[in-house]
N, C-alpha and C. Protein backbone atom coordinates (compact mmCIF):
# COMPACT_ATOMS: atom_id res chain seq x y z
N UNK A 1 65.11 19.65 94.64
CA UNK A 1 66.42 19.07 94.89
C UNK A 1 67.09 18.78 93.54
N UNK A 2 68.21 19.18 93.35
CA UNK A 2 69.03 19.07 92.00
C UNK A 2 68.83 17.44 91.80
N UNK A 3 69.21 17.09 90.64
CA UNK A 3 69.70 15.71 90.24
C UNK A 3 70.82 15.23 90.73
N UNK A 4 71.07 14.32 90.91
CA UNK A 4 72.04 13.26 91.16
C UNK A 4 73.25 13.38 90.85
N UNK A 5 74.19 13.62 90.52
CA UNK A 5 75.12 13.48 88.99
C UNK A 5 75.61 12.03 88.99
N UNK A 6 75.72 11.32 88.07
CA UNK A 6 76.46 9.91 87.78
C UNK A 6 77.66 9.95 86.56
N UNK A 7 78.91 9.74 87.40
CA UNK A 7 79.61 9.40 86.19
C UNK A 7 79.78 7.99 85.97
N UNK A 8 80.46 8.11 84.77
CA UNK A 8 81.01 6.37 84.28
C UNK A 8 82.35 6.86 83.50
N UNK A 9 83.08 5.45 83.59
CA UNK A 9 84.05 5.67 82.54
C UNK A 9 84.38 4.39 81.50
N UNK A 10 84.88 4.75 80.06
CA UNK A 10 84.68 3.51 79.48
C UNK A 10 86.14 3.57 79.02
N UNK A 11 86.67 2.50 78.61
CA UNK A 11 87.85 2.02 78.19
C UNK A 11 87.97 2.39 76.30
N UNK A 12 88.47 3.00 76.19
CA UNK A 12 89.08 3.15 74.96
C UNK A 12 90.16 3.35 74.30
N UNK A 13 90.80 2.57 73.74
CA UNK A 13 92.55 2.61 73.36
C UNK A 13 92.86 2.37 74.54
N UNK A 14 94.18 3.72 75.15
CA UNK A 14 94.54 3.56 76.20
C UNK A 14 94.15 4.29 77.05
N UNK A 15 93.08 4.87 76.79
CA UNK A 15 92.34 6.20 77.48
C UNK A 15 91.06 5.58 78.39
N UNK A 16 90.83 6.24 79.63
CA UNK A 16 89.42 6.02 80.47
C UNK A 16 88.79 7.58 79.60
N UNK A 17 87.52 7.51 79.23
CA UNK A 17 86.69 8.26 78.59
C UNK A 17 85.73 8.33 79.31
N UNK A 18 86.01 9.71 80.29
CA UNK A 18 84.85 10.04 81.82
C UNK A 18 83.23 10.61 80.59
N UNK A 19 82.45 10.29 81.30
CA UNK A 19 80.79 10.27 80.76
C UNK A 19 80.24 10.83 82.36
N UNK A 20 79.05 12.12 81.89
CA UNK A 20 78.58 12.28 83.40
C UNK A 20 77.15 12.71 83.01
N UNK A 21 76.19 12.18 83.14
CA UNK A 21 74.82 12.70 83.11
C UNK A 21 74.30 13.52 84.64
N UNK A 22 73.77 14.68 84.15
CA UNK A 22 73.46 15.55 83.67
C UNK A 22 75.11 15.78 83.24
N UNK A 23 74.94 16.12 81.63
CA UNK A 23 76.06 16.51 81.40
C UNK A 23 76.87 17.59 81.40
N UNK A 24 78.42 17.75 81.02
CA UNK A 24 79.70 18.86 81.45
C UNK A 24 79.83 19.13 80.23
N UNK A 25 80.24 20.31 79.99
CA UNK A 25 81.38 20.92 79.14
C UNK A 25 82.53 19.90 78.64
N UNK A 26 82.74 19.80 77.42
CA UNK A 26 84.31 18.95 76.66
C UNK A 26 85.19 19.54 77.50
N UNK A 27 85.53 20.22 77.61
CA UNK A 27 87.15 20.65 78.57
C UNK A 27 86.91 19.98 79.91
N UNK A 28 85.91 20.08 80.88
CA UNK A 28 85.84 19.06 81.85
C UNK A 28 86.06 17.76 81.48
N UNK A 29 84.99 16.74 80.88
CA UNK A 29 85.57 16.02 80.23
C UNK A 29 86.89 15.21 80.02
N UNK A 30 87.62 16.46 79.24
CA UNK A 30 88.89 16.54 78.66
C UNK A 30 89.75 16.33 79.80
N UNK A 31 89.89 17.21 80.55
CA UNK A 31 90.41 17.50 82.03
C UNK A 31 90.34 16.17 82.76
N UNK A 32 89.36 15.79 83.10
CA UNK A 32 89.47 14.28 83.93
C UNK A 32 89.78 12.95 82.74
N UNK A 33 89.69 13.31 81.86
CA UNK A 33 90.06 12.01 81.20
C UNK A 33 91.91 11.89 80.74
N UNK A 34 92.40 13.44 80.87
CA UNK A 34 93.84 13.64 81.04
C UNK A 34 94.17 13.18 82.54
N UNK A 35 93.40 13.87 83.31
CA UNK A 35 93.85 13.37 84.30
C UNK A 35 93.87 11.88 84.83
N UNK A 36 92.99 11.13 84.37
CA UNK A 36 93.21 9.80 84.75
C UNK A 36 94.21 8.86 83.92
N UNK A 37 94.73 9.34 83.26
CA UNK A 37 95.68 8.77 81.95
C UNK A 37 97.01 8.52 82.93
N UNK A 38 97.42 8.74 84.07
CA UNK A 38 98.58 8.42 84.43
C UNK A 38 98.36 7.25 85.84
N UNK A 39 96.86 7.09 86.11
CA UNK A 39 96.56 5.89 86.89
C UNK A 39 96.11 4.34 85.46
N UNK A 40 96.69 4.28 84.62
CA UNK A 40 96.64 3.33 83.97
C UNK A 40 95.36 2.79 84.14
N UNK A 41 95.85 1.18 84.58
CA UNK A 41 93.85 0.26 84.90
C UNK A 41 94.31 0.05 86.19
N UNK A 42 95.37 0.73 87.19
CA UNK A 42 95.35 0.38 88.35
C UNK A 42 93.99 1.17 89.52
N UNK A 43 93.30 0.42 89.54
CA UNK A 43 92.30 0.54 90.75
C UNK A 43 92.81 1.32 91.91
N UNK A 44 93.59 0.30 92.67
CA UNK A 44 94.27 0.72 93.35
C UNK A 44 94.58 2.05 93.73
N UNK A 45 95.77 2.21 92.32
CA UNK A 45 96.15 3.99 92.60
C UNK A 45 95.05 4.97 92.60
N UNK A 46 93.78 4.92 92.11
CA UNK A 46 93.05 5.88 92.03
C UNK A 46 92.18 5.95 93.26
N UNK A 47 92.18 4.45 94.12
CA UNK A 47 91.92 4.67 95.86
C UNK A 47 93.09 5.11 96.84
N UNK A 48 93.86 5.24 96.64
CA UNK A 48 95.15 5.79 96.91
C UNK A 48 94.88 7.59 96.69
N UNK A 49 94.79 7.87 95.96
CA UNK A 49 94.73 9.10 95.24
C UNK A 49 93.45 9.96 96.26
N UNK A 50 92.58 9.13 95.88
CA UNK A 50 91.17 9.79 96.65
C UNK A 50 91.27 9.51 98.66
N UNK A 51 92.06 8.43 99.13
CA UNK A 51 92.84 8.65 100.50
C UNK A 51 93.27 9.58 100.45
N UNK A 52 94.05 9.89 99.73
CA UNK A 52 95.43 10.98 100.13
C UNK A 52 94.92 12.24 100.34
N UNK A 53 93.86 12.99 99.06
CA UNK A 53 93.56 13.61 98.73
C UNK A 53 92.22 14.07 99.99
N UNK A 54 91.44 13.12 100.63
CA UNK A 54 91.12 13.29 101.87
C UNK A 54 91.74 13.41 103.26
N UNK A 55 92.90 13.17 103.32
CA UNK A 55 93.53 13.62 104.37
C UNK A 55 94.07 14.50 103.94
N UNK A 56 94.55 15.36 102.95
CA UNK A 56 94.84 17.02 102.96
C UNK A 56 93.95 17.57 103.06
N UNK A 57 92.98 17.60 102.52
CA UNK A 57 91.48 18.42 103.18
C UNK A 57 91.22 18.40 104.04
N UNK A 58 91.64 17.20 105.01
CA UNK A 58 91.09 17.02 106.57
C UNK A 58 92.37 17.99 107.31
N UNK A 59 93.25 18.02 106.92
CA UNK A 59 94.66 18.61 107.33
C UNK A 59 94.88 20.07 107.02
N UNK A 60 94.71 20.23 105.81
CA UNK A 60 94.94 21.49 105.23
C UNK A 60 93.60 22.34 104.66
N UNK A 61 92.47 21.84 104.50
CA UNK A 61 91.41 22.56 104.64
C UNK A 61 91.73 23.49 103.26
N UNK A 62 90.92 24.24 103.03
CA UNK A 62 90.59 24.93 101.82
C UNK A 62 92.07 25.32 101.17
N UNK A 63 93.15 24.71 101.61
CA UNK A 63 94.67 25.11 101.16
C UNK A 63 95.05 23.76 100.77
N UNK A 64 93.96 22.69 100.83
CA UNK A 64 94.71 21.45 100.25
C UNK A 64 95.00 21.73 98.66
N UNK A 65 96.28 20.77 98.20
CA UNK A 65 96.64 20.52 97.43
C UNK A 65 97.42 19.55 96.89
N UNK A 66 97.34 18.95 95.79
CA UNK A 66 97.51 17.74 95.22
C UNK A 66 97.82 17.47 93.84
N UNK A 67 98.64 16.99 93.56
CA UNK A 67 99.67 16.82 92.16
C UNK A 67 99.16 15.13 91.76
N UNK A 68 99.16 15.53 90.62
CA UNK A 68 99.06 14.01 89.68
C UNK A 68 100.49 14.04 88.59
N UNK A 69 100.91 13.63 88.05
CA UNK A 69 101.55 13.60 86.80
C UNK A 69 101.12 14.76 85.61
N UNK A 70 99.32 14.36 85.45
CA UNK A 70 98.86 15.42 84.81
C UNK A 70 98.11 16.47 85.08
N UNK A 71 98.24 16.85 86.65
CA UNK A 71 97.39 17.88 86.59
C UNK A 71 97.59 18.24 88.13
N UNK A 72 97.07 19.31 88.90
CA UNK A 72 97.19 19.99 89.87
C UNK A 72 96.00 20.45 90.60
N UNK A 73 95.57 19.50 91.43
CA UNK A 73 93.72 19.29 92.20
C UNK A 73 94.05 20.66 93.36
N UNK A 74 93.70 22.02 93.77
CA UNK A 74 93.74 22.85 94.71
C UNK A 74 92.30 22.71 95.15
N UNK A 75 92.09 22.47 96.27
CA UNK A 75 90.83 22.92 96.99
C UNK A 75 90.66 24.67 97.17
N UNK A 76 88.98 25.10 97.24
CA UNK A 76 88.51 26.06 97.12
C UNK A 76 87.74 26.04 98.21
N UNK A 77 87.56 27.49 98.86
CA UNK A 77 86.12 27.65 99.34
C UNK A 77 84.64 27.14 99.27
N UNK A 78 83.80 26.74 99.89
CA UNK A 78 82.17 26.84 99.18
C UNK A 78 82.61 25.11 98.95
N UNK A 79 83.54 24.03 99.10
CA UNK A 79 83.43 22.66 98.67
C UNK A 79 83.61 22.65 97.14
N UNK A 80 84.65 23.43 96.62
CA UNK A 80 85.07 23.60 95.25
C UNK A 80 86.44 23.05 95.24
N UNK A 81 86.74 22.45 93.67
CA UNK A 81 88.25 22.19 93.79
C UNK A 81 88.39 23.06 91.82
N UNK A 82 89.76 23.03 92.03
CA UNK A 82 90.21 23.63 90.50
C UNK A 82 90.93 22.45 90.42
N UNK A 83 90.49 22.39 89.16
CA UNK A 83 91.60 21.21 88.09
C UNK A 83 92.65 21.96 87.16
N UNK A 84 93.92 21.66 87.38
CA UNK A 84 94.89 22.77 87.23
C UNK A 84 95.35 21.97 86.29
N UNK A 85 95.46 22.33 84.99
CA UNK A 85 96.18 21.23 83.53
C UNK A 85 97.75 22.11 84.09
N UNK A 86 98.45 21.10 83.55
CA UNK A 86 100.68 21.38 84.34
C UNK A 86 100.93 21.34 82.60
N UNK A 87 99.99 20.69 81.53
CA UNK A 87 101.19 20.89 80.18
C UNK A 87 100.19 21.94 78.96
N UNK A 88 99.09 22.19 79.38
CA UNK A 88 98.18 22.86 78.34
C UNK A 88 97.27 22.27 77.59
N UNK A 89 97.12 21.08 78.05
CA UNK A 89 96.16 20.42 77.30
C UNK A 89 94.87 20.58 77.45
N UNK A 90 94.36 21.00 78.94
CA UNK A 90 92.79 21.88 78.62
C UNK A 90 92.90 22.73 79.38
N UNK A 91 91.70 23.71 79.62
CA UNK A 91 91.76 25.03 80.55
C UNK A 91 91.26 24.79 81.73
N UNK A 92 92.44 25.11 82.98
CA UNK A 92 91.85 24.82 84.22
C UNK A 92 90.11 25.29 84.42
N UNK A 93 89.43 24.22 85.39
CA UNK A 93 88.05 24.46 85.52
C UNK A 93 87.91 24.17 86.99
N UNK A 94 86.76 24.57 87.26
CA UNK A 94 86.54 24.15 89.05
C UNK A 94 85.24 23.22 89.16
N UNK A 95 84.91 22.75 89.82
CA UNK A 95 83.74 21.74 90.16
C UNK A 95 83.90 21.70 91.53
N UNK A 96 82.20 20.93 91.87
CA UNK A 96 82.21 21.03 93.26
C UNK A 96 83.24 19.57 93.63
N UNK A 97 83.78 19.35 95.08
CA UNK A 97 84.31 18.94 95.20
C UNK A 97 83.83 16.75 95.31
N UNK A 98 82.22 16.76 95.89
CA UNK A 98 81.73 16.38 95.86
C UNK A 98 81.76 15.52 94.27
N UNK A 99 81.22 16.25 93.11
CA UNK A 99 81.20 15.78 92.12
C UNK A 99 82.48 15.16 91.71
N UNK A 100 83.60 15.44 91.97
CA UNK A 100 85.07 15.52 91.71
C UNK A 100 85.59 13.90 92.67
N UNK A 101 84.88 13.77 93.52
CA UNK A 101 84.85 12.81 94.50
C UNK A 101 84.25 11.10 93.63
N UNK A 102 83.28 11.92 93.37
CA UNK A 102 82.04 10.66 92.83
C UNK A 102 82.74 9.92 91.39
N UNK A 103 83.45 11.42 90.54
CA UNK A 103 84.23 11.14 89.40
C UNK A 103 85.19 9.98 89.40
N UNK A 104 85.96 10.18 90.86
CA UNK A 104 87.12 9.50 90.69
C UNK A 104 86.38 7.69 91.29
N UNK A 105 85.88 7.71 92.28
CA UNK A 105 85.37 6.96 92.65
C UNK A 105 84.49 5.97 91.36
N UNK A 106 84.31 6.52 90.23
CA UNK A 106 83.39 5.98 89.36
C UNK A 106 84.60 5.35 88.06
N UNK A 107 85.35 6.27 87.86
CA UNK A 107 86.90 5.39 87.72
C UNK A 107 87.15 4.52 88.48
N UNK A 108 87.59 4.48 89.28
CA UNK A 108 88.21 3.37 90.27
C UNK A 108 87.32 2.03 90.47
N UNK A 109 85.69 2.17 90.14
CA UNK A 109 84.56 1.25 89.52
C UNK A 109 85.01 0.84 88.29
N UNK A 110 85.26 1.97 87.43
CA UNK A 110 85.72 1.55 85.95
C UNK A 110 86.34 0.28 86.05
N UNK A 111 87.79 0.50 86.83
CA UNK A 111 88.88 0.10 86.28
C UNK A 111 89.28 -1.73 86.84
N UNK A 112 88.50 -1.31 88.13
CA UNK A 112 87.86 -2.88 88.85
C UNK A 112 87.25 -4.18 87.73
N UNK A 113 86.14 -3.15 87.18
CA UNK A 113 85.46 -3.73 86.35
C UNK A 113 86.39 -4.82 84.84
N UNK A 114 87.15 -3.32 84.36
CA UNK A 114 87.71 -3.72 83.43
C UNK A 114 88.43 -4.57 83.73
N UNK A 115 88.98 -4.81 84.78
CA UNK A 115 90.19 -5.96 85.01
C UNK A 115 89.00 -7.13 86.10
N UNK A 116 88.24 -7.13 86.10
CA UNK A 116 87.55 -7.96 87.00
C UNK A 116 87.96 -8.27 88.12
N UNK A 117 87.93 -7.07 88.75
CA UNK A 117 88.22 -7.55 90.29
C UNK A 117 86.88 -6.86 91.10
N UNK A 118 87.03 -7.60 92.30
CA UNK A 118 86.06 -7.12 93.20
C UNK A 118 86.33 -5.76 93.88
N UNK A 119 84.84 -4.99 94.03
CA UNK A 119 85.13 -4.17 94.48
C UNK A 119 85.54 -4.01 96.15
């Protein structure tokens, strides 16, 4: 049975800095840590985000799709999503969707944390 994957994210400047053991590629990385740059330390929006983003999959099925400020989430076949960069700042990549799930969810831990609220 594969490993686990665990992310975390840590606060730096004004940036969440995604961490994932077993580890990713810098452009993944790169990719979710752009992408979380427009949910600030709001908790909130990033459970918002991961709602929404489950009812187009439940709705639209392997044609879901989903816009951030920085980036462009398309669901794939096989439980894959592409992370679509909108200004060039890294090269779109795909992950399973699952992992992509746990990511954001481990932000949205982050950001609780950082501001001390309950989860």
């Amino acid at each position: 049975m594969p490993e686990q994957a665990q992310w975390t994210f840590r606060r730096q400047e004004r940036f969440w800095k995604p961490e994932r053991t077993p580890g990713v590629d810098d452009n993944t990385l790169l990719g979710l840590e752009l992408f979380a740059v427009p949910f600030g330390t709001r908790a909130w929006s990033v459970r918002d985000f991961i709602e929404v983003w489950r009812e187009h999959r439940e709705k639209d099925g392997d044609s879901a799709v989903l816009a951030s400020t920085a980036a462009v989430i398309r669901a794939q076949e096989g439980g894959l999503v592409r992370i679509c960069d909108r200004y060039g700042q890294f090269r779109d990549f795909v992950m399973e969707e699952a992992d992509f799930e746990a990511a954001l969810e481990a932000l949205e831990a982050a950001m609780r944390a950082h501001s001390g609220q309950a989860g």
